[in-house]
PDB file of N, CA and C in Angstrom:
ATOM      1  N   UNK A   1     -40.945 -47.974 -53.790  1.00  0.00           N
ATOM      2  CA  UNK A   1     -40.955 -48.283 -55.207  1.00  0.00           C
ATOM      3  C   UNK A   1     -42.255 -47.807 -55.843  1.00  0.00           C
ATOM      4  N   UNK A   2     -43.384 -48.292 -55.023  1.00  0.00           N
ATOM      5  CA  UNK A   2     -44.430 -47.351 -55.871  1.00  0.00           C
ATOM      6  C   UNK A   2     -45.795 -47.853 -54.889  1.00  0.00           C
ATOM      7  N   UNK A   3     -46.821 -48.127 -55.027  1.00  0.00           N
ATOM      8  CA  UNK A   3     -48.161 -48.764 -54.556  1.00  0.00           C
ATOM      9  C   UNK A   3     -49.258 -49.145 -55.165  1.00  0.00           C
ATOM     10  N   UNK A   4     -49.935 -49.944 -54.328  1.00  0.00           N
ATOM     11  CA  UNK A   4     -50.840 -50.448 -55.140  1.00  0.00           C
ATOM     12  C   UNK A   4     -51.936 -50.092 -54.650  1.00  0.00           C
ATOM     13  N   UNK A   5     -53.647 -50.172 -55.060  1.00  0.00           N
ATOM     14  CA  UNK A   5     -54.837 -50.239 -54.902  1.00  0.00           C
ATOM     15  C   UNK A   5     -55.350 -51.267 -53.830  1.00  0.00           C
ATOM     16  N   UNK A   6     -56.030 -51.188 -52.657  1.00  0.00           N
ATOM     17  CA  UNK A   6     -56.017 -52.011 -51.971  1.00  0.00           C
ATOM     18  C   UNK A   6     -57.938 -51.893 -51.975  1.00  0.00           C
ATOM     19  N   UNK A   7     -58.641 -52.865 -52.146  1.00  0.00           N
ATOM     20  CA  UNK A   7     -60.362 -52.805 -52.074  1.00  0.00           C
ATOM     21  C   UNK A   7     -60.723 -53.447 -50.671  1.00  0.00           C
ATOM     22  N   UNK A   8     -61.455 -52.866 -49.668  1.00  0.00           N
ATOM     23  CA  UNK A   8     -61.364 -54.089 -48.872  1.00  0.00           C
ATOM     24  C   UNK A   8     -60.908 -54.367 -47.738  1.00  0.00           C
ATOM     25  N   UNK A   9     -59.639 -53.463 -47.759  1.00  0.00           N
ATOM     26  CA  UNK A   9     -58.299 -53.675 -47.121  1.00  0.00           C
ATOM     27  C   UNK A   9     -58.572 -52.648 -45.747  1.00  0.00           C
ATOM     28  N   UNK A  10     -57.856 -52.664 -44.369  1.00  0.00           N
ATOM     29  CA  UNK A  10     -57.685 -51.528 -44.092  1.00  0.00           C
ATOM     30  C   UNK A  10     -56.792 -50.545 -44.198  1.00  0.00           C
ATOM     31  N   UNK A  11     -56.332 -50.474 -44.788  1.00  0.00           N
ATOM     32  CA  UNK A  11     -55.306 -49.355 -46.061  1.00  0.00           C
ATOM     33  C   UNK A  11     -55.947 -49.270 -46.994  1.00  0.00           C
ATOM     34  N   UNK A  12     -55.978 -47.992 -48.085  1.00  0.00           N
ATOM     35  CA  UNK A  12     -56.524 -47.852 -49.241  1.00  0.00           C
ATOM     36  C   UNK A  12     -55.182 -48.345 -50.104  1.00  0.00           C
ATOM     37  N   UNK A  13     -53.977 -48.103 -50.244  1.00  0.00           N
ATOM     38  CA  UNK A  13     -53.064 -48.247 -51.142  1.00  0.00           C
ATOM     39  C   UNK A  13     -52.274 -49.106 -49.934  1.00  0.00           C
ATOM     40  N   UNK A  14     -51.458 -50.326 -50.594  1.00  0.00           N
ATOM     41  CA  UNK A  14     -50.423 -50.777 -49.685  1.00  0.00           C
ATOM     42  C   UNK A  14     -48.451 -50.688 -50.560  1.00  0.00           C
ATOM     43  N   UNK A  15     -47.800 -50.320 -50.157  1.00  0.00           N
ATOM     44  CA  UNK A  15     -46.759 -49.892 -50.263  1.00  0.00           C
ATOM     45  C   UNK A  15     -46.154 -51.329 -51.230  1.00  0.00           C
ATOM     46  N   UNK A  16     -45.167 -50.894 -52.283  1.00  0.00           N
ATOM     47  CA  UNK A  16     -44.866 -52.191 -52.575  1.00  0.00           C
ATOM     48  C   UNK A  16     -43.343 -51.598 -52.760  1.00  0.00           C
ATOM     49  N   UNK A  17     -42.596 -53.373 -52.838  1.00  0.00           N
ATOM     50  CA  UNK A  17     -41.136 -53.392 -52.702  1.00  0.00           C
ATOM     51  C   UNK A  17     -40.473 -54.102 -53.537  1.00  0.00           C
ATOM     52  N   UNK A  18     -39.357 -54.348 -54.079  1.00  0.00           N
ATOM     53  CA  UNK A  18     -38.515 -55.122 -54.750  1.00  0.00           C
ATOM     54  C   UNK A  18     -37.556 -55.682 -54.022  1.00  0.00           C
ATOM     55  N   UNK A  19     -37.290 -57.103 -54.616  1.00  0.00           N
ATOM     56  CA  UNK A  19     -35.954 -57.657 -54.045  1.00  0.00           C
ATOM     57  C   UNK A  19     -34.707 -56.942 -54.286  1.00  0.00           C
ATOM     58  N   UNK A  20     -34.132 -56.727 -55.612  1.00  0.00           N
ATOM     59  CA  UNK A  20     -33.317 -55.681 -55.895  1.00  0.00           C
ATOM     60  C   UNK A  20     -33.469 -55.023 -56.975  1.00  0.00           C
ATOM     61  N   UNK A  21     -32.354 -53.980 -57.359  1.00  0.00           N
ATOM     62  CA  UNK A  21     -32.462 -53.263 -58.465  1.00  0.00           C
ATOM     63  C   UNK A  21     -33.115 -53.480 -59.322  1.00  0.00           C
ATOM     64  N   UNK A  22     -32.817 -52.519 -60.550  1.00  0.00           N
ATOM     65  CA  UNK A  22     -33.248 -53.334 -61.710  1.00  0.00           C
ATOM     66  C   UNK A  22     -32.081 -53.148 -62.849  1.00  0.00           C
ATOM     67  N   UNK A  23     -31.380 -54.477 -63.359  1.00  0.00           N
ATOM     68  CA  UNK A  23     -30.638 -54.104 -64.141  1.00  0.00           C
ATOM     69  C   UNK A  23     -31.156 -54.385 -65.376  1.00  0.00           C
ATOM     70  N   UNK A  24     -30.307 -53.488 -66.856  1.00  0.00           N
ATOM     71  CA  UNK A  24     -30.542 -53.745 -67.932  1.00  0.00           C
ATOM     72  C   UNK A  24     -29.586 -53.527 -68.860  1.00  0.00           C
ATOM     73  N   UNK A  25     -29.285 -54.070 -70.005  1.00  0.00           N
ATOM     74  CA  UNK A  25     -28.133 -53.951 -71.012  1.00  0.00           C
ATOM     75  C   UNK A  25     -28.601 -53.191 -71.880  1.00  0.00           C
ATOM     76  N   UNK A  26     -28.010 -52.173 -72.015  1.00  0.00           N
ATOM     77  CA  UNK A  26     -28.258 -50.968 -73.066  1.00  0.00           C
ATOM     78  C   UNK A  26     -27.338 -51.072 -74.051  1.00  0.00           C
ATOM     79  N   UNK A  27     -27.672 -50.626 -75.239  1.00  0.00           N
ATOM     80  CA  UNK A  27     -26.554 -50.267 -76.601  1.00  0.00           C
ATOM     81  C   UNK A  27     -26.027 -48.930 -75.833  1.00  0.00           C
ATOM     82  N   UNK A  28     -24.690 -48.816 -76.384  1.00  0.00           N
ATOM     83  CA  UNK A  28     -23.749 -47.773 -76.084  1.00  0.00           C
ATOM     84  C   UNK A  28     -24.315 -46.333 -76.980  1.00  0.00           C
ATOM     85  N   UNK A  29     -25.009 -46.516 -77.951  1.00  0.00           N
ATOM     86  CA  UNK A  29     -25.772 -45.429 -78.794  1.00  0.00           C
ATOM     87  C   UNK A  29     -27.252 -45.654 -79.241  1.00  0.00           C
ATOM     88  N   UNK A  30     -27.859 -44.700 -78.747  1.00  0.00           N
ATOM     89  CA  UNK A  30     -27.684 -43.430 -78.416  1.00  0.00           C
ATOM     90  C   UNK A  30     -27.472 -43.421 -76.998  1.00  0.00           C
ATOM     91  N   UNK A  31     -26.439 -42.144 -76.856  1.00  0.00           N
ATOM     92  CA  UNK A  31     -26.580 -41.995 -75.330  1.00  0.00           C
ATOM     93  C   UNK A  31     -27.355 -41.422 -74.358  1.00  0.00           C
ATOM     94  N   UNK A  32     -28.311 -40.987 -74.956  1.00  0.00           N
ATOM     95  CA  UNK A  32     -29.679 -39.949 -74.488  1.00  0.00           C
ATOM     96  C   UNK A  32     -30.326 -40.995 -74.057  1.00  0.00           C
ATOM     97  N   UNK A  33     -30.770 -42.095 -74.127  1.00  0.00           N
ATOM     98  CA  UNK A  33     -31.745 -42.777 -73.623  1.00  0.00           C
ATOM     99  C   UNK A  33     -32.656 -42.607 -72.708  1.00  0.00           C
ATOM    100  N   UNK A  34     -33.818 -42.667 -73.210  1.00  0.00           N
ATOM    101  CA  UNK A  34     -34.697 -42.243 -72.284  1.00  0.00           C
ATOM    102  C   UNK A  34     -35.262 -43.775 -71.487  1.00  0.00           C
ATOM    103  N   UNK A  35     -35.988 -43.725 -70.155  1.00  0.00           N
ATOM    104  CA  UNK A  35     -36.397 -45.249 -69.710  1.00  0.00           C
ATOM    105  C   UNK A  35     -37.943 -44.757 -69.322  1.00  0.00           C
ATOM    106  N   UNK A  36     -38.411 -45.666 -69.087  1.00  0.00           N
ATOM    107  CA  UNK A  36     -40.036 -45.552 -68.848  1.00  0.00           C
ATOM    108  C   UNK A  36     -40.330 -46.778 -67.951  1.00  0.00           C
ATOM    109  N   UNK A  37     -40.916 -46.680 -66.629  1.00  0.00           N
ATOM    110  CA  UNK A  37     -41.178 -47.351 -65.930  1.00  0.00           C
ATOM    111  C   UNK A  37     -43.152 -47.347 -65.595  1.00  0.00           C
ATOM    112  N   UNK A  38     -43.080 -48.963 -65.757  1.00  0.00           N
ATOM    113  CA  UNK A  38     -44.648 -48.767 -65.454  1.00  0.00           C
ATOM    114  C   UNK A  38     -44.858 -50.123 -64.540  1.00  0.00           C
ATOM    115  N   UNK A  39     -45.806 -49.772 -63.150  1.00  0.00           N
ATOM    116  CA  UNK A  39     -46.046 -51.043 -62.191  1.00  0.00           C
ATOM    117  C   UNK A  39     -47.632 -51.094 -62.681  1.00  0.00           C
ATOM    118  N   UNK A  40     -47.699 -53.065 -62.827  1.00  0.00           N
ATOM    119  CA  UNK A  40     -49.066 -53.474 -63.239  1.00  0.00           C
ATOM    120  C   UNK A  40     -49.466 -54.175 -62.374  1.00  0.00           C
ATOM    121  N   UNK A  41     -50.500 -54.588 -61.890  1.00  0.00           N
ATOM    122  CA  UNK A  41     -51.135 -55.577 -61.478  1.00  0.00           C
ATOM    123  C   UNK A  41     -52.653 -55.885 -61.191  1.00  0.00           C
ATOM    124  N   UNK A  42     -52.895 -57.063 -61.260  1.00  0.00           N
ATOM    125  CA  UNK A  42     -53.974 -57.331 -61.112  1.00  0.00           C
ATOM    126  C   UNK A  42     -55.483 -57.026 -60.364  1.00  0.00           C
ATOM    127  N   UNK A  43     -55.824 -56.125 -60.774  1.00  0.00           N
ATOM    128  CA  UNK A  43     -56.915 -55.446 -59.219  1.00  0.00           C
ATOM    129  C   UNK A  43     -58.443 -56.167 -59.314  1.00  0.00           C
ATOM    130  N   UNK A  44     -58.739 -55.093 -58.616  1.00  0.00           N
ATOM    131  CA  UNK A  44     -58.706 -54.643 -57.385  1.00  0.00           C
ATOM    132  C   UNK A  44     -58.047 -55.881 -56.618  1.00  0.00           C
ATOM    133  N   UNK A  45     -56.707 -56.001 -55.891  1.00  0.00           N
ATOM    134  CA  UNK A  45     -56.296 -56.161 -54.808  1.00  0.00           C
ATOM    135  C   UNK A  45     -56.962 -56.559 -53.459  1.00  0.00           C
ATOM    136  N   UNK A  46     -57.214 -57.623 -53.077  1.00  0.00           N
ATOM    137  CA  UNK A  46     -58.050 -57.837 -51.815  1.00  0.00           C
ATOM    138  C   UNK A  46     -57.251 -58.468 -50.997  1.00  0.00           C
ATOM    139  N   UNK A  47     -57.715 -57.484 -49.886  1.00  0.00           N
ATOM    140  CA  UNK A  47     -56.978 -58.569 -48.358  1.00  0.00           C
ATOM    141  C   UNK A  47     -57.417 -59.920 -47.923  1.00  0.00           C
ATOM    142  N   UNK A  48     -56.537 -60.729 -47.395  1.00  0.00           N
ATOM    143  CA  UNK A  48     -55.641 -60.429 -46.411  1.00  0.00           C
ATOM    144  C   UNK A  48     -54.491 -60.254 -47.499  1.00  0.00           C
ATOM    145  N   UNK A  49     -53.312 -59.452 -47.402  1.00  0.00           N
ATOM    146  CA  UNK A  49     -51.896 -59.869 -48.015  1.00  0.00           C
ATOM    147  C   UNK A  49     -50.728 -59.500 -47.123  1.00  0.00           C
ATOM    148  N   UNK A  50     -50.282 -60.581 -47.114  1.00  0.00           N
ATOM    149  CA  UNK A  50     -49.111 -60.898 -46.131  1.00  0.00           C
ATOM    150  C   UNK A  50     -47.807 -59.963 -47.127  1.00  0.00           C
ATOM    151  N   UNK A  51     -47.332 -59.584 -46.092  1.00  0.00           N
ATOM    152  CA  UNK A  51     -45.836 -59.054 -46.392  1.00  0.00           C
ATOM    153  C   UNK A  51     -44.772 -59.968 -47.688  1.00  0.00           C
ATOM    154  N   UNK A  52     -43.978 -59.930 -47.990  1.00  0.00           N
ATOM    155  CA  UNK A  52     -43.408 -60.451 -49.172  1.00  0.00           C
ATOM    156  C   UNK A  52     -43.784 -61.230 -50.285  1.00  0.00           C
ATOM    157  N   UNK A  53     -45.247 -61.565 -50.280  1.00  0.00           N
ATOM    158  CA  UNK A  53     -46.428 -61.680 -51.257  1.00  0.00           C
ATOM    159  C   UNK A  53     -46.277 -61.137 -52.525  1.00  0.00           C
ATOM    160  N   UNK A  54     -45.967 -61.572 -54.030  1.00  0.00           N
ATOM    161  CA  UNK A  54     -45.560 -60.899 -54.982  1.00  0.00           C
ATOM    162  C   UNK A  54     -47.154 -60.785 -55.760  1.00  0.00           C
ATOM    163  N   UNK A  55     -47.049 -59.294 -55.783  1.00  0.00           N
ATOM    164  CA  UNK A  55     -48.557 -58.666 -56.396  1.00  0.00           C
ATOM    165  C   UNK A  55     -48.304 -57.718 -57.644  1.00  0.00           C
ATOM    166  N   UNK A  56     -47.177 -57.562 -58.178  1.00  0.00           N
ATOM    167  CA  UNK A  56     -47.292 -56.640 -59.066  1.00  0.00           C
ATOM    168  C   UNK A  56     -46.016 -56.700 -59.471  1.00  0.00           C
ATOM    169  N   UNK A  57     -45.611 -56.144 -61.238  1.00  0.00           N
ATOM    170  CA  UNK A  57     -44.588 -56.307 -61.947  1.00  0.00           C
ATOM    171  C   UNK A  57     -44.115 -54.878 -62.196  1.00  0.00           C
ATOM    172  N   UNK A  58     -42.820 -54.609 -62.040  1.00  0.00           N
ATOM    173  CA  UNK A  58     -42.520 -53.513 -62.945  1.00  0.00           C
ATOM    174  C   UNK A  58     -41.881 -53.565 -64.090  1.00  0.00           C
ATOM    175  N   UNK A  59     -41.986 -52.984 -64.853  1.00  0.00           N
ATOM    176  CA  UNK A  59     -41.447 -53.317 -66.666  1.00  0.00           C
ATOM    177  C   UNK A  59     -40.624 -51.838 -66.744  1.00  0.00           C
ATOM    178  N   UNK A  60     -39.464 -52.328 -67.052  1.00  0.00           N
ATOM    179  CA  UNK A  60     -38.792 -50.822 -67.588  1.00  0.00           C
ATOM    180  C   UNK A  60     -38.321 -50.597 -68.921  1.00  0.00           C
ATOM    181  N   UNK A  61     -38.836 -49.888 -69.723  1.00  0.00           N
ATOM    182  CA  UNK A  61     -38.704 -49.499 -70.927  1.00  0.00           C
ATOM    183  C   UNK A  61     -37.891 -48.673 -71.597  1.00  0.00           C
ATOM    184  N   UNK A  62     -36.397 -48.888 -72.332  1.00  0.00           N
ATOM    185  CA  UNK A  62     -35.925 -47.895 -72.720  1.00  0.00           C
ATOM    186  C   UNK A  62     -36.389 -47.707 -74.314  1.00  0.00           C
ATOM    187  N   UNK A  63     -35.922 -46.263 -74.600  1.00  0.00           N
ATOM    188  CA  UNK A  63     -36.261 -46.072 -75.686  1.00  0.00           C
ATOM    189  C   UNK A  63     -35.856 -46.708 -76.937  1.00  0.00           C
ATOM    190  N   UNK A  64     -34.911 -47.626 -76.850  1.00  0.00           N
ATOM    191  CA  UNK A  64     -34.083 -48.479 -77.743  1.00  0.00           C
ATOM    192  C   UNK A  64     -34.904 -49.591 -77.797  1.00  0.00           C
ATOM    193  N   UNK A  65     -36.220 -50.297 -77.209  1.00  0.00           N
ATOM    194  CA  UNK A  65     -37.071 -51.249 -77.067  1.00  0.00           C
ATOM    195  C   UNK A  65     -36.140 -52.345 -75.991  1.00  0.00           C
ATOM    196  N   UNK A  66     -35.489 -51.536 -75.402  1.00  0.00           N
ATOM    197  CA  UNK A  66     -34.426 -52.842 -74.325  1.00  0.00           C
ATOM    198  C   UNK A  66     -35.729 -52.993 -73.192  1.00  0.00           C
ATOM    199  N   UNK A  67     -35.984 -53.839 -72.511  1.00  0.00           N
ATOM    200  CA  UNK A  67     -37.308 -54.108 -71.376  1.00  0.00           C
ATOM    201  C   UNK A  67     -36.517 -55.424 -70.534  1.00  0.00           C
ATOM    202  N   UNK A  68     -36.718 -55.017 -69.280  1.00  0.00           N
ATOM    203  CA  UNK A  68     -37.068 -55.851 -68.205  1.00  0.00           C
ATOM    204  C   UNK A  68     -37.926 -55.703 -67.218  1.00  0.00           C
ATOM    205  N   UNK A  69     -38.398 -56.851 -67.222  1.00  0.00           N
ATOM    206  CA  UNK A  69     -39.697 -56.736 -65.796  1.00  0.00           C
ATOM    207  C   UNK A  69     -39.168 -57.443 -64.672  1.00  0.00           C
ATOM    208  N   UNK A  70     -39.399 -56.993 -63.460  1.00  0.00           N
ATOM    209  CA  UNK A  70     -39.159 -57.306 -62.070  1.00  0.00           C
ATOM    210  C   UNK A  70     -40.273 -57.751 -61.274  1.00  0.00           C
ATOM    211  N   UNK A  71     -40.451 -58.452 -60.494  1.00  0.00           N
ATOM    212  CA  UNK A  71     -41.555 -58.752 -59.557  1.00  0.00           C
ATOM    213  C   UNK A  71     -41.085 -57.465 -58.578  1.00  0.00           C
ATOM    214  N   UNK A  72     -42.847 -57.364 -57.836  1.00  0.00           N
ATOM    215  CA  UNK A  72     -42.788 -56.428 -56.712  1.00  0.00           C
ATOM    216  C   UNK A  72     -43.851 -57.204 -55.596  1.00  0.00           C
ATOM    217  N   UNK A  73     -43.279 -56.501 -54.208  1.00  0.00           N
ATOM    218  CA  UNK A  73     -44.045 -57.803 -53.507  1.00  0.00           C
ATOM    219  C   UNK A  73     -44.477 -56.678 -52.475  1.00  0.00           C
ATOM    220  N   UNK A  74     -45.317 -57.107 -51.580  1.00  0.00           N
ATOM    221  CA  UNK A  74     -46.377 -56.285 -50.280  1.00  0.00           C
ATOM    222  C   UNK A  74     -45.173 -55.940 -49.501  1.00  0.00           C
ATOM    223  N   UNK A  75     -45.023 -54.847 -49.182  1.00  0.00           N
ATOM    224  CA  UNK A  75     -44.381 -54.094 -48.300  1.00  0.00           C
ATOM    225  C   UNK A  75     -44.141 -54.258 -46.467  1.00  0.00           C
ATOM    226  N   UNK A  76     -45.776 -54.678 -46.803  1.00  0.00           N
ATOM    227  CA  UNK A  76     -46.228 -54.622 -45.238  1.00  0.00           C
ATOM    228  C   UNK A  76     -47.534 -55.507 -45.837  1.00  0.00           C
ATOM    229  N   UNK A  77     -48.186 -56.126 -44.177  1.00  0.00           N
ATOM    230  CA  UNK A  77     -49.507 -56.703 -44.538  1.00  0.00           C
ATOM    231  C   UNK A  77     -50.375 -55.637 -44.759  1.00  0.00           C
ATOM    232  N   UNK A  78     -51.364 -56.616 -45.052  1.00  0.00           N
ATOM    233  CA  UNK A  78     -52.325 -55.688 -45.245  1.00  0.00           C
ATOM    234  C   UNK A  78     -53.824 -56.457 -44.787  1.00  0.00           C
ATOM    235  N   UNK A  79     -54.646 -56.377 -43.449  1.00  0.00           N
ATOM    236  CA  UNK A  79     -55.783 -57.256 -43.253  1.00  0.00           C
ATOM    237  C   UNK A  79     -57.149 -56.381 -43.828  1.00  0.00           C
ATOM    238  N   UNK A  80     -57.896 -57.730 -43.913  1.00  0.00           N
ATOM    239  CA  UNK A  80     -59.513 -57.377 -43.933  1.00  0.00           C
ATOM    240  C   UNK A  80     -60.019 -56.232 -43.143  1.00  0.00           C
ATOM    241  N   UNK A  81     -60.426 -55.264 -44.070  1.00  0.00           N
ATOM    242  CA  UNK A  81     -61.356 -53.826 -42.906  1.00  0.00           C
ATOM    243  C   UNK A  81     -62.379 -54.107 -42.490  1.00  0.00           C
ATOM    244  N   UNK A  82     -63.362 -53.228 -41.486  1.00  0.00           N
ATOM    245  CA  UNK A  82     -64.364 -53.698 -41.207  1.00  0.00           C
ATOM    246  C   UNK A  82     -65.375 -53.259 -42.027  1.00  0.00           C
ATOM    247  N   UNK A  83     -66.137 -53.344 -41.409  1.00  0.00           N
ATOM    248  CA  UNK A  83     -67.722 -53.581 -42.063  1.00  0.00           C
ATOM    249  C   UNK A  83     -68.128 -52.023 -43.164  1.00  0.00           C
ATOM    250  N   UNK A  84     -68.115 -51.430 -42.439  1.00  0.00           N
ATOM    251  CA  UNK A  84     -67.791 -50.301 -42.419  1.00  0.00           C
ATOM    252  C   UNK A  84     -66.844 -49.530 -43.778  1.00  0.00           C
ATOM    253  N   UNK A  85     -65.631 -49.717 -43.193  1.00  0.00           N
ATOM    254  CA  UNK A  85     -65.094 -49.649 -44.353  1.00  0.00           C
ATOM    255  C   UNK A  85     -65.305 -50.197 -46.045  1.00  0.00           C
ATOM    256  N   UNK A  86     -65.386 -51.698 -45.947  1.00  0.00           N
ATOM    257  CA  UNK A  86     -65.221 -52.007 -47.101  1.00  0.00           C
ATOM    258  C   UNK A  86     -67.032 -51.987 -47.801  1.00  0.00           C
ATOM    259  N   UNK A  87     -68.109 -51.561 -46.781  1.00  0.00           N
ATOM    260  CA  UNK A  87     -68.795 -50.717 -47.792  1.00  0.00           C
ATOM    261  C   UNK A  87     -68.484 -49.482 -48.310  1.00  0.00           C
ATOM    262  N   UNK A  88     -67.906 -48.482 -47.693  1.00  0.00           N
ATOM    263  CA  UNK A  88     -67.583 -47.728 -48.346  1.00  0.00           C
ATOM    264  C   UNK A  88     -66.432 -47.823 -49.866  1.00  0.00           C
ATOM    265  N   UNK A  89     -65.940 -48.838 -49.451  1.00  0.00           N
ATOM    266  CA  UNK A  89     -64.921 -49.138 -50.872  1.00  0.00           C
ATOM    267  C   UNK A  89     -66.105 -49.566 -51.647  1.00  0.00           C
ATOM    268  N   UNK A  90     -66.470 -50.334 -51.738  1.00  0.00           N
ATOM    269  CA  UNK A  90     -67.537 -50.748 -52.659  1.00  0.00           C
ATOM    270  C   UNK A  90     -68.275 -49.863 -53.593  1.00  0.00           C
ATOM    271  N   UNK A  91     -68.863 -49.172 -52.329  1.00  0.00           N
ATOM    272  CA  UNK A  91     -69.336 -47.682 -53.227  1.00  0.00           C
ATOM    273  C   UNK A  91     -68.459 -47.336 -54.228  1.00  0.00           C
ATOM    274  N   UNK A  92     -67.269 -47.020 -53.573  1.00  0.00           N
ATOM    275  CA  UNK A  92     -66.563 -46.026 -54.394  1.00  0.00           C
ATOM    276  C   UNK A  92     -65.833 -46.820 -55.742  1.00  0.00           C
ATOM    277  N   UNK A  93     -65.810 -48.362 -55.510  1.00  0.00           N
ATOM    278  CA  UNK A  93     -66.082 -49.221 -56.826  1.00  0.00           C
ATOM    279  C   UNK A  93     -66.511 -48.835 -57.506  1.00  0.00           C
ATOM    280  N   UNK A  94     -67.953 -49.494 -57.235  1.00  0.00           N
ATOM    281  CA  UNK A  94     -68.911 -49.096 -58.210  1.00  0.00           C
ATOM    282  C   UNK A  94     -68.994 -47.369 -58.675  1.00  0.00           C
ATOM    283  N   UNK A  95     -69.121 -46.704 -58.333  1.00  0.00           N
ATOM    284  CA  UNK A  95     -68.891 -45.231 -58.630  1.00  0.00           C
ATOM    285  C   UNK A  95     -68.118 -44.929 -59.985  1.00  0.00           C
ATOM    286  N   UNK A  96     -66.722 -45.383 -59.577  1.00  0.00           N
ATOM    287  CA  UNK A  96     -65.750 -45.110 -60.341  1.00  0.00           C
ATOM    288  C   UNK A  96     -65.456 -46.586 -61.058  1.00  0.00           C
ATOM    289  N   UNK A  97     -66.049 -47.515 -60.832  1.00  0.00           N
ATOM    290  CA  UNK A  97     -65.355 -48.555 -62.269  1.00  0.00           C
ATOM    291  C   UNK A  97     -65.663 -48.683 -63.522  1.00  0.00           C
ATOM    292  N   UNK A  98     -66.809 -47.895 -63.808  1.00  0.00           N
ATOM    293  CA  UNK A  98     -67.029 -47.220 -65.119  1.00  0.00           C
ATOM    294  C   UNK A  98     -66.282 -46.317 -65.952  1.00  0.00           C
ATOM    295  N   UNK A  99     -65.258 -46.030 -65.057  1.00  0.00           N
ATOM    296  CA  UNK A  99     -64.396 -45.366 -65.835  1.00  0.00           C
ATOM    297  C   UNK A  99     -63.091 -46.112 -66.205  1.00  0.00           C
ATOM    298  N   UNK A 100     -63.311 -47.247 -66.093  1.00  0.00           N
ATOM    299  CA  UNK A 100     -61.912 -47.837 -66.169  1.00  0.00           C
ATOM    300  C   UNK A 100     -61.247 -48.579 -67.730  1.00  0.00           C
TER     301      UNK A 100
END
């Protein structure tokens, strides 16, 4: 379904999943409809996160203003990195969270 930002973690991104589809009720016109999907959540993301853990929403947008949002949940765990690692995340925090 898509991924997320993991700080911390030993994974940089951890995989995320949905329970099911996503349905939505559309008007019959226009039939062009366009949809727009966007996954949000709360970051930076820190481990530990256990598998079916809901961390992030997806919102789907058609062009008619029709919207539903879905929960999305951890794919897989995800534990604490070592030492090591999550200085290097840090760095690269700080580095880049000025641009955010």
């Amino acid at each position: 379904m898509g991924h997320a930002r993991v700080w911390g973690g030993e994974r940089m991104y951890m995989p995320l999943m949905g329970n099911d589809g996503v349905n939505m009720v559309l008007p019959r016109f226009p039939a062009n409809q366009k949809l727009s999907a966007r996954i949000s959540y709360k970051g930076p993301l820190k481990p530990p996160l256990k598998k079916g853990e809901q961390v992030a929403m997806l919102r789907v947008t058609s062009s008619s203003d029709a919207t539903n949002e879905v929960p999305l949940f951890a794919a897989e765990d995800v534990q604490k990195a070592g030492f090591v690692r999550r200085g290097l995340d840090s760095l690269l925090y700080l580095a880049t969270g000025w641009m955010r």
